[in-house]
N, C-alpha and C. Protein backbone atom coordinates (compact mmCIF):
# COMPACT_ATOMS: atom_id res chain seq x y z
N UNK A 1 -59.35 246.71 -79.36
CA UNK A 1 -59.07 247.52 -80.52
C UNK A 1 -60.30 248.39 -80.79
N UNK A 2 -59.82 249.52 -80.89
CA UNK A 2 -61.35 250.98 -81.41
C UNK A 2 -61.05 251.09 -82.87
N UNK A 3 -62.04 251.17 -83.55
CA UNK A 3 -61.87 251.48 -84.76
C UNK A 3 -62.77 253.18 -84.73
N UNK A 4 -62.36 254.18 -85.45
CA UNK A 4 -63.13 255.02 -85.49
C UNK A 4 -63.09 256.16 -87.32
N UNK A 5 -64.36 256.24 -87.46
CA UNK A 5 -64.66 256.77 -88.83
C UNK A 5 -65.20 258.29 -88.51
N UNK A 6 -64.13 259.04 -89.06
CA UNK A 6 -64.53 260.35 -88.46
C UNK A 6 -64.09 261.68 -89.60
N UNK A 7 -64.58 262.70 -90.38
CA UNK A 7 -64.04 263.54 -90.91
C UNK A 7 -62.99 263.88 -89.99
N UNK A 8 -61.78 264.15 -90.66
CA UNK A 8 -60.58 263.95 -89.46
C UNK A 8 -60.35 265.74 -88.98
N UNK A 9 -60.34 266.70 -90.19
CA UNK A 9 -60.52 267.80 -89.27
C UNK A 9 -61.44 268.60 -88.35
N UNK A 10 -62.36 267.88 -88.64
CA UNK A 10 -63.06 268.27 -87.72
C UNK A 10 -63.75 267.64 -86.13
N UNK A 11 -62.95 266.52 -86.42
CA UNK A 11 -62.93 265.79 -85.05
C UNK A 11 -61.49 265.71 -84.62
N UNK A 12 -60.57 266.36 -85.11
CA UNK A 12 -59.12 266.32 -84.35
C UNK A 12 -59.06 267.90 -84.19
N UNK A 13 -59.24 268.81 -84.37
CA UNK A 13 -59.19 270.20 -84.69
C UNK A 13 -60.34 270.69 -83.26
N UNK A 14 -61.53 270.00 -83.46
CA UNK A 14 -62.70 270.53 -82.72
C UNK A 14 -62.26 270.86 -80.99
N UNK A 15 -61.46 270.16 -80.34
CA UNK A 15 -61.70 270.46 -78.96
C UNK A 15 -62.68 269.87 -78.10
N UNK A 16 -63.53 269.72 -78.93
CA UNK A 16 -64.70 268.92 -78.16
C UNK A 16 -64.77 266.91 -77.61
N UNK A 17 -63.48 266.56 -78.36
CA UNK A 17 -63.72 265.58 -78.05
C UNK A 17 -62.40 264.70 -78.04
N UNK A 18 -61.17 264.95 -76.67
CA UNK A 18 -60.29 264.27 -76.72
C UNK A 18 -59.94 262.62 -76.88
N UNK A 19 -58.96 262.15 -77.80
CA UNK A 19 -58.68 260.92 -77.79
C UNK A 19 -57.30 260.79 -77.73
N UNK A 20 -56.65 259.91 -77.61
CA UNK A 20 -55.22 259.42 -77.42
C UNK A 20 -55.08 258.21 -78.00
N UNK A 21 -54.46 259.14 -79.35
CA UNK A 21 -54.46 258.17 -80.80
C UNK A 21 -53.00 257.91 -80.64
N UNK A 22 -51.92 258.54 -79.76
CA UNK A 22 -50.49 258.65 -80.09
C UNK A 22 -49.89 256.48 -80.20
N UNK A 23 -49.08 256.60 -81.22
CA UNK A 23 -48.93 255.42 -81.49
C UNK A 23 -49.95 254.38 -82.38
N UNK A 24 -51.51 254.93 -82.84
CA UNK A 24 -51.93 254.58 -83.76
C UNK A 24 -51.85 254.61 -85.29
N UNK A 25 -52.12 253.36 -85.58
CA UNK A 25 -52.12 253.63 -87.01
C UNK A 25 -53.53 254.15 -87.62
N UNK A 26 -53.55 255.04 -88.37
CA UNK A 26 -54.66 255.84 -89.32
C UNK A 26 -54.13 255.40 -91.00
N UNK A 27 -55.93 255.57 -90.97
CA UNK A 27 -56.09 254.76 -92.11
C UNK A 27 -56.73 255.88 -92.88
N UNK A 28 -56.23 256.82 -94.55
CA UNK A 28 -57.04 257.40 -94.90
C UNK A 28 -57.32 256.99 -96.24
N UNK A 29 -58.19 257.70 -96.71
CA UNK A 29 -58.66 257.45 -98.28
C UNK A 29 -58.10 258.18 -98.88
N UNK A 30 -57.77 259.62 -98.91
CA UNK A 30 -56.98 260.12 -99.78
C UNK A 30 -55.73 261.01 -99.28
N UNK A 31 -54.49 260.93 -99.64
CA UNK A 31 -53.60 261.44 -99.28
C UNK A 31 -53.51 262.73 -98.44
N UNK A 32 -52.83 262.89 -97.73
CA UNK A 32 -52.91 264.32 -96.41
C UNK A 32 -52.64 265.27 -96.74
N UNK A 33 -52.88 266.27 -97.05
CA UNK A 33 -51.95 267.43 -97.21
C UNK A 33 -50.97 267.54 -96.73
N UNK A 34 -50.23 268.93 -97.09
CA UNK A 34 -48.98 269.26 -96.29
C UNK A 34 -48.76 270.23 -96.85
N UNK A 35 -49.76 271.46 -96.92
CA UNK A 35 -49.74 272.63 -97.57
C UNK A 35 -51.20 273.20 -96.40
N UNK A 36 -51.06 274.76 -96.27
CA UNK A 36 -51.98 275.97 -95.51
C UNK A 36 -53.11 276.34 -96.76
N UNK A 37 -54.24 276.10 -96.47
CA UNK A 37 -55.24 276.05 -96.99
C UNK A 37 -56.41 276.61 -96.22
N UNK A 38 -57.78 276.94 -96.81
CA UNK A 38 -59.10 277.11 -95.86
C UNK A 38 -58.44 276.54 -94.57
N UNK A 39 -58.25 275.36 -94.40
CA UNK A 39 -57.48 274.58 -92.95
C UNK A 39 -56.10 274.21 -92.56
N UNK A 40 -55.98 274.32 -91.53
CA UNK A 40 -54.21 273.66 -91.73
C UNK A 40 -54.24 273.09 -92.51
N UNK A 41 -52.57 272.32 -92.57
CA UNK A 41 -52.58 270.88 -93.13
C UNK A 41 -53.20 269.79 -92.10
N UNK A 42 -53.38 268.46 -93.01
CA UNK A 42 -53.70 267.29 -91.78
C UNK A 42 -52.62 266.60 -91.51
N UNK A 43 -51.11 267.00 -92.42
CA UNK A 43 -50.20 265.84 -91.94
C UNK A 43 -49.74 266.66 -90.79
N UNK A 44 -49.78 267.89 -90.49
CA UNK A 44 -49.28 268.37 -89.25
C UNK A 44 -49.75 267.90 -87.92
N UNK A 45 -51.55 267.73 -88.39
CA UNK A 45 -52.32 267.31 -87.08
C UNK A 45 -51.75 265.68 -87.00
N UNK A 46 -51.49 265.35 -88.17
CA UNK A 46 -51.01 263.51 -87.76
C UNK A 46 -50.07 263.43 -86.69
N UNK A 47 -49.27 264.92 -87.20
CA UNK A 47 -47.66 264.27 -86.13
C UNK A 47 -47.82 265.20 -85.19
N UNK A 48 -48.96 266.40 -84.95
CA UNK A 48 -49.17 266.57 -83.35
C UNK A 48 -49.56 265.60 -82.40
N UNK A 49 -50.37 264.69 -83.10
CA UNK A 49 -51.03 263.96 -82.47
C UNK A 49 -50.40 262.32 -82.41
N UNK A 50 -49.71 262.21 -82.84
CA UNK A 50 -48.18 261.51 -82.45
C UNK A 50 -48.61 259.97 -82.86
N UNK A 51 -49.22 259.95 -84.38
CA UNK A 51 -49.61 259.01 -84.86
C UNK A 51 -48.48 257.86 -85.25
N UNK A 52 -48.73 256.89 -85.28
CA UNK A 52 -47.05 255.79 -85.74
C UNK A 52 -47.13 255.80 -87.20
N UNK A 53 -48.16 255.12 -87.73
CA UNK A 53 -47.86 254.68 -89.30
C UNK A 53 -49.49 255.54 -89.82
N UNK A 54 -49.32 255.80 -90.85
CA UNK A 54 -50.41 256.54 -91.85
C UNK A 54 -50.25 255.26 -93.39
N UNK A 55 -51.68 254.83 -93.18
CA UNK A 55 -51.47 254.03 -94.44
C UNK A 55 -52.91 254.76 -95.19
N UNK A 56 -52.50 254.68 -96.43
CA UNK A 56 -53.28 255.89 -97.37
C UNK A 56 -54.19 255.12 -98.58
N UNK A 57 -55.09 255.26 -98.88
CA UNK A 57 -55.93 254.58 -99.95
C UNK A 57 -55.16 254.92 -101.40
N UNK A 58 -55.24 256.34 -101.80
CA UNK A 58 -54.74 256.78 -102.72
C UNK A 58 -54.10 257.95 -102.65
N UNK A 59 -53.01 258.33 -103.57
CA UNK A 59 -52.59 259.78 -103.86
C UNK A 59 -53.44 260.74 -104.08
N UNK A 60 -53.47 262.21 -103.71
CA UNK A 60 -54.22 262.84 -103.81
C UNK A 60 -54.26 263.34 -105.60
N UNK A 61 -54.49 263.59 -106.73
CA UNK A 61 -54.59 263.94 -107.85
C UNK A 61 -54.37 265.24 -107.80
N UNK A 62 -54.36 266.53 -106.64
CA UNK A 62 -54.66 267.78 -107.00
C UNK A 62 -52.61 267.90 -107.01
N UNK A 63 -52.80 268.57 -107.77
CA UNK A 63 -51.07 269.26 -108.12
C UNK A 63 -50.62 269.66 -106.75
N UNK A 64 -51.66 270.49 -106.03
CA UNK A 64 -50.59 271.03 -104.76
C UNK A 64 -50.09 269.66 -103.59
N UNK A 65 -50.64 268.39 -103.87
CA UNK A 65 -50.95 268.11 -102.63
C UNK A 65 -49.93 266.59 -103.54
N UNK A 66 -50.21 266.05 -104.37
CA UNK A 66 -49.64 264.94 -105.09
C UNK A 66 -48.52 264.54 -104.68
N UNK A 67 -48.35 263.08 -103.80
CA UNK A 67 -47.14 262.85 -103.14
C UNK A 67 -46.15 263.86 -102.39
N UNK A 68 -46.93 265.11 -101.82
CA UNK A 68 -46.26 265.57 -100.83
C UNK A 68 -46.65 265.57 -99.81
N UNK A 69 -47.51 264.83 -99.66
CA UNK A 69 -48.02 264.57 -98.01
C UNK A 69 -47.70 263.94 -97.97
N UNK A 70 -47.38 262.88 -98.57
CA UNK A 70 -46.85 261.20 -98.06
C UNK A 70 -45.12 261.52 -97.93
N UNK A 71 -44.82 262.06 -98.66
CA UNK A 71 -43.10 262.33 -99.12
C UNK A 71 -43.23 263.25 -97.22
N UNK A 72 -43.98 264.18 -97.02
CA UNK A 72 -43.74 265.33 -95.90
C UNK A 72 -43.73 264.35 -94.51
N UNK A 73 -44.68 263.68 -94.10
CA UNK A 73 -45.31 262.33 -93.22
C UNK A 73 -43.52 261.74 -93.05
N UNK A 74 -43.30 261.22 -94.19
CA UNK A 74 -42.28 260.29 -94.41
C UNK A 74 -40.87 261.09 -93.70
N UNK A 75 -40.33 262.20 -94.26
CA UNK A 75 -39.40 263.26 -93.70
C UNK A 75 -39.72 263.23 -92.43
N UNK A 76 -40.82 263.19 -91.68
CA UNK A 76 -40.82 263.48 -90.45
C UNK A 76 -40.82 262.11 -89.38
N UNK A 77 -40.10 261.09 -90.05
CA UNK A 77 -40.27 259.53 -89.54
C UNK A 77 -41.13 259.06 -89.67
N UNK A 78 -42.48 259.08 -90.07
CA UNK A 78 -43.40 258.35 -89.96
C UNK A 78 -43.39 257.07 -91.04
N UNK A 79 -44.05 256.19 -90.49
CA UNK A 79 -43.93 254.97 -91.59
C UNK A 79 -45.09 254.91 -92.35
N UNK A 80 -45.23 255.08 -93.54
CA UNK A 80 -46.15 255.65 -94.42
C UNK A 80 -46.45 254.64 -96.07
N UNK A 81 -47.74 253.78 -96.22
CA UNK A 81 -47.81 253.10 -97.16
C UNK A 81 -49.12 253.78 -97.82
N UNK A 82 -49.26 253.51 -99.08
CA UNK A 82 -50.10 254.02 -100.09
C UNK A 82 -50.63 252.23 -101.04
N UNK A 83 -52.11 252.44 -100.97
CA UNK A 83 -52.70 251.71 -101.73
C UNK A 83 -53.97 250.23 -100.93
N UNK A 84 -54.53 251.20 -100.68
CA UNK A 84 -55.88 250.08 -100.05
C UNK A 84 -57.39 250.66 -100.59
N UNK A 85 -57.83 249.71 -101.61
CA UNK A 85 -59.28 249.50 -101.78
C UNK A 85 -59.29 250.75 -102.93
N UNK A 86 -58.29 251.05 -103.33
CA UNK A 86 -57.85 251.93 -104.63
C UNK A 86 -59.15 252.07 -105.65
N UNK A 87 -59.62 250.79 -106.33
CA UNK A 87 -60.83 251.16 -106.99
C UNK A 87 -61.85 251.74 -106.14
N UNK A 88 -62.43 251.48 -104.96
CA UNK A 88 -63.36 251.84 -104.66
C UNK A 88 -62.89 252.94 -104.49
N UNK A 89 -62.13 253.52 -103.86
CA UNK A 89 -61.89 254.88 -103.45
C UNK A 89 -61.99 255.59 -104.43
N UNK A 90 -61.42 255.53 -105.61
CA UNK A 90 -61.18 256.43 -106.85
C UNK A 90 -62.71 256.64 -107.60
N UNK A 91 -63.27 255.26 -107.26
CA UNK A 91 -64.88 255.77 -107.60
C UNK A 91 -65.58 256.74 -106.58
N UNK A 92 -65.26 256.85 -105.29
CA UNK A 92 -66.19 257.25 -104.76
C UNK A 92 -65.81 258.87 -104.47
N UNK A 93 -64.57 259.42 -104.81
CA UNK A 93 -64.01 260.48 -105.06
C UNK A 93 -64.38 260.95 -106.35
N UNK A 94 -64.69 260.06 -107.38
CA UNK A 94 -64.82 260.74 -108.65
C UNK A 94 -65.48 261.46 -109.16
N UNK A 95 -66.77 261.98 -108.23
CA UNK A 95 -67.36 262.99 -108.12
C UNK A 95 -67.17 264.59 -107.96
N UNK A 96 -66.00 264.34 -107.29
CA UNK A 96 -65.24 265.18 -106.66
C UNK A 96 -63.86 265.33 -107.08
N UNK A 97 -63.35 265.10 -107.93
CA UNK A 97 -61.90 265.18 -108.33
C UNK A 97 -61.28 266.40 -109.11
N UNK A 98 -62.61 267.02 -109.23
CA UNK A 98 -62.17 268.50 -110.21
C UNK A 98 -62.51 269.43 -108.43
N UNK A 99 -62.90 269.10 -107.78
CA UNK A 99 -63.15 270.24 -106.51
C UNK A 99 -61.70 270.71 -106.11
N UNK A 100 -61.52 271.76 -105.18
CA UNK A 100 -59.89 271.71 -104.53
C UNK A 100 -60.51 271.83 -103.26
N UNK A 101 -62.02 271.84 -103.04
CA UNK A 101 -61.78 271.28 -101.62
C UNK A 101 -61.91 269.39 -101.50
N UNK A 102 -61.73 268.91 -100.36
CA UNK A 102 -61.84 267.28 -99.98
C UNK A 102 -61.89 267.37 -98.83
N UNK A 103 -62.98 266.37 -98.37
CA UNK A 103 -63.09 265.66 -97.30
C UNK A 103 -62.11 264.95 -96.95
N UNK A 104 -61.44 264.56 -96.26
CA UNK A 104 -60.74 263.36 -95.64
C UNK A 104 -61.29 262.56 -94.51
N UNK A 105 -61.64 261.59 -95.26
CA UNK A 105 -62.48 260.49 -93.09
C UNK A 105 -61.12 259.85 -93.03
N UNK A 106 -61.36 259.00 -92.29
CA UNK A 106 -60.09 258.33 -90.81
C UNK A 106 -60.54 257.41 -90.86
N UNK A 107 -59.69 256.32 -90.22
CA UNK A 107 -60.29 255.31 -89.54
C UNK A 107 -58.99 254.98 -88.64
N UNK A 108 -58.92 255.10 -87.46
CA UNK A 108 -57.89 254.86 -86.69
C UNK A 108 -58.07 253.16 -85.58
N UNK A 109 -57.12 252.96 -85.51
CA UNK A 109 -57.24 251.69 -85.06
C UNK A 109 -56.26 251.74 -84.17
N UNK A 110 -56.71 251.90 -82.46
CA UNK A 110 -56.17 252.43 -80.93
C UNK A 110 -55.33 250.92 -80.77
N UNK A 111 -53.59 251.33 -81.27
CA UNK A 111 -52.94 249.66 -80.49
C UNK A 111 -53.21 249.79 -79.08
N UNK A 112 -53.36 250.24 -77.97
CA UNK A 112 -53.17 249.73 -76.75
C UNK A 112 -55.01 249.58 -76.22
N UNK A 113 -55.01 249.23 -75.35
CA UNK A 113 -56.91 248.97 -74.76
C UNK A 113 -56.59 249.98 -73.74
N UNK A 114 -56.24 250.97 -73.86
CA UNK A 114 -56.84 252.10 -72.32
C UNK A 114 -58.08 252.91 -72.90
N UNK A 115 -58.22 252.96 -74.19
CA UNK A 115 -59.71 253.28 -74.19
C UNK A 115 -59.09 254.88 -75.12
N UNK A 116 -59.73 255.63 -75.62
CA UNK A 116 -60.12 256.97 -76.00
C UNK A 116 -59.96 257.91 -75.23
């Protein structure tokens, strides 16, 4: 099993560094987009990249984004849960909750052992 902690657009987006996540589950802290912004969306890169289940720390709070990434994920089959480590997360965002930009990190966890 790989575990990996990574700002997700810019290590799935970059080119520089292929992995073969298809069939992993990803783990984020705050809900995905599913709206065109400064960057794509990330739920698009989830299901290019042919992720199985997306389990989510928290909802995102910003109006554009609030249960429509999870609701968008979900429409597109994916199996999709909300709610891990909720306090911490909401503290460690709370710095940041009036911004409309966000970070999103990852943590993906590779089901099969062929490696990255």
């Amino acid at each position: 099993m790989n575990i990996l902690v990574v700002p997700m657009q810019r290590s799935m987006r970059s080119g520089t560094q292929k992995w073969n996540v298809r069939g992993s589950i990803l783990f984020v802290t705050l809900e995905p987009c599913s709206h065109h912004g400064k960057t794509p969306p990330c739920a698009d890169l989830i299901l290019e990249n042919k992720i199985q289940k997306v389990i989510i720390g928290v909802l995102d709070p910003n109006p554009m984004v609030n249960g429509k990434g999870k609701k968008y994920l979900q429409d597109h089959g994916l199996d999709v849960e909300v709610g891990f480590m909720e306090e911490e997360i909401l503290r460690m965002n709370e710095p940041f909750s009036n911004l409309s930009i966000r970070q999103t990190f990852l943590y993906l966890e590779n089901s099969n052992d062929t490696g990255w």
